[in-house]
Protein backbone atom coordinates (compact mmCIF):
# COMPACT_ATOMS: atom_id res chain seq x y z
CA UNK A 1 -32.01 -13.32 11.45
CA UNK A 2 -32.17 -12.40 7.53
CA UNK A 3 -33.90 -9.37 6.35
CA UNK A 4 -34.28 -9.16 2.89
CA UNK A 5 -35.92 -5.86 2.16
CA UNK A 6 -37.34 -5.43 -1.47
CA UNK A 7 -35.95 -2.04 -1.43
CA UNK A 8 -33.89 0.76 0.23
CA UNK A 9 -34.69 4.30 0.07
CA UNK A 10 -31.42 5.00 -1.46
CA UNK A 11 -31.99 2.24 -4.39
CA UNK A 12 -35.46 2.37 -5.19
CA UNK A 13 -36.18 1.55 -8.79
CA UNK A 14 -40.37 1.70 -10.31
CA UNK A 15 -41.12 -1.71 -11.17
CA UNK A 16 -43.76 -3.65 -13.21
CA UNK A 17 -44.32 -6.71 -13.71
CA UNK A 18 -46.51 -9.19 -16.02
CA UNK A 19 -47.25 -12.52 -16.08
CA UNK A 20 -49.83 -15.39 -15.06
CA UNK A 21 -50.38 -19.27 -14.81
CA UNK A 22 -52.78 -21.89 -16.07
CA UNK A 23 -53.94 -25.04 -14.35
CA UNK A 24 -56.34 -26.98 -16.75
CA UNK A 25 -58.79 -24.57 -17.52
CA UNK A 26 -58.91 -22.21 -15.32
CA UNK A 27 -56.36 -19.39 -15.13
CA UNK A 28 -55.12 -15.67 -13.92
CA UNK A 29 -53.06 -12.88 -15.22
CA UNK A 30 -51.58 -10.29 -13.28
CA UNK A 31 -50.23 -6.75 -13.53
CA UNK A 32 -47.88 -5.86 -10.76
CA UNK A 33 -47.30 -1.48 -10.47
CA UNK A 34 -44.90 -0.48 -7.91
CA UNK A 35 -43.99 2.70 -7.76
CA UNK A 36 -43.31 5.94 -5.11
CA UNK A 37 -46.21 8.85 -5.42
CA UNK A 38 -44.15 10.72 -2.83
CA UNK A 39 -40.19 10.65 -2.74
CA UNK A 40 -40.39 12.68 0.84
CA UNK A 41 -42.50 10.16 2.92
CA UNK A 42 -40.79 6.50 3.58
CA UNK A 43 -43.77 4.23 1.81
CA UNK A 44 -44.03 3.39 -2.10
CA UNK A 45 -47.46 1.69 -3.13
CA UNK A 46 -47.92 -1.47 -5.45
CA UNK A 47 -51.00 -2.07 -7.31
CA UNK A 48 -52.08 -5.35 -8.56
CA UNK A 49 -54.54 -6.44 -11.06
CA UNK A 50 -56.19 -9.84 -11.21
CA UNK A 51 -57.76 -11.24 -14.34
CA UNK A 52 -59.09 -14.61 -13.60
CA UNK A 53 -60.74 -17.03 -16.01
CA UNK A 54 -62.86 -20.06 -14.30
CA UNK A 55 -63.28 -23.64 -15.41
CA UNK A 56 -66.38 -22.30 -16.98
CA UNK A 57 -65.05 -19.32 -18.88
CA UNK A 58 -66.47 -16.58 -17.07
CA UNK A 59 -63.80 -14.19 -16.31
CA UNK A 60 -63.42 -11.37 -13.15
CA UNK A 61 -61.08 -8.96 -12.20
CA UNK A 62 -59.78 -8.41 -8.85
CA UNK A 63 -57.68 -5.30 -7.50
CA UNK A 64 -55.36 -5.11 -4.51
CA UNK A 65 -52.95 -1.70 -3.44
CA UNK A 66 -50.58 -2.20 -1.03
CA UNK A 67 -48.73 0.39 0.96
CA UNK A 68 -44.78 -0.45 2.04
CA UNK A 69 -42.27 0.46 3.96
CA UNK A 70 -39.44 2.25 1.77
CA UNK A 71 -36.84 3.38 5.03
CA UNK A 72 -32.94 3.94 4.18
CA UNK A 73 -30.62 1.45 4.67
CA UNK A 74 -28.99 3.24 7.62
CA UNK A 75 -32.55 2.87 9.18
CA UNK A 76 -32.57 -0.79 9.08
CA UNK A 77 -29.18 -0.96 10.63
CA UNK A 78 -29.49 0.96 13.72
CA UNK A 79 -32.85 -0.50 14.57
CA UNK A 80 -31.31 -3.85 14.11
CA UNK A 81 -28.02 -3.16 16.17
CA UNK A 82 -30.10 -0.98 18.73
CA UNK A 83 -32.24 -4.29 19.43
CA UNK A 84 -29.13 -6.23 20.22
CA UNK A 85 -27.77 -7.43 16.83
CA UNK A 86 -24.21 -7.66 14.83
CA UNK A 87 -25.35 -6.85 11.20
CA UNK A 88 -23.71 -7.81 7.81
CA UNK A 89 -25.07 -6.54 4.33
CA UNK A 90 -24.60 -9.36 2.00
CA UNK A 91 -25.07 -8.79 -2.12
CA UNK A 92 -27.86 -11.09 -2.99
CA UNK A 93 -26.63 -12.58 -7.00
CA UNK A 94 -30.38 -14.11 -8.13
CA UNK A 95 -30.93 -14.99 -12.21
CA UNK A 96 -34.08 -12.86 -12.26
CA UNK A 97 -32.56 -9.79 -10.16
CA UNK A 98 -30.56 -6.59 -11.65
CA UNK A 99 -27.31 -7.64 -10.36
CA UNK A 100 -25.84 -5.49 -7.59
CA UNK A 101 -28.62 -3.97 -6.51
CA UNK A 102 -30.50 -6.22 -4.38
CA UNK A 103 -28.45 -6.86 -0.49
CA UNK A 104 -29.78 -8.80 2.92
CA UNK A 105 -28.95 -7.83 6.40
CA UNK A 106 -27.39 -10.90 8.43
CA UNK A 107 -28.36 -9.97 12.14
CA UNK A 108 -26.52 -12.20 14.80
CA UNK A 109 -27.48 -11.61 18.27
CA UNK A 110 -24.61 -9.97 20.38
């Protein structure tokens, strides 16, 4: 199995993003806001915001919060070996990640 969590407790960084995507004439923007309101719970929340453009013209906005799991990595590794699994943290290397900070858990079953 592969787990690839987006963050660790330990390594949590606030992140925004930016960006959108048109498709003849329609199209949407997007503002991504991640961020942790409360360092001493295990969640962080992401915000989203949605502008949208039509074929017509007419624009709308949409919102969407998420809340997320934010759990240290020691966490993820004994509730993966305690359900039966060998686990190896591999470095992920990705163009559009920081480099060094982003790893996977490799869980074999024993």
């Amino acid at each position: 199995m592969l787990v690839v969590p987006d963050h660790f407790k330990e390594t949590y960084k606030p992140v925004t993003g930016s960006g959108g995507h048109d498709r003849g004439t329609k199209s949407m923007r997007y503002l991504e806001w991640n961020f942790d309101p409360d360092t001493k719970d295990n969640t962080h929340e992401c915000h989203f915001a949605y502008l949208l453009k039509d074929r017509r013209g007419r624009m709308r906005i949409e919102y969407d919060r998420h809340i997320m799991g934010l759990f240290p990595k020691a966490v993820w590794l004994k509730l993966l070996r305690d359900a039966g699994f060998r686990v190896k943290i591999v470095p992920i290397a990705h163009t559009e990640l920081e480099p060094g900070t982003y790893q996977a858990l490799v869980a074999v079953k024993k």
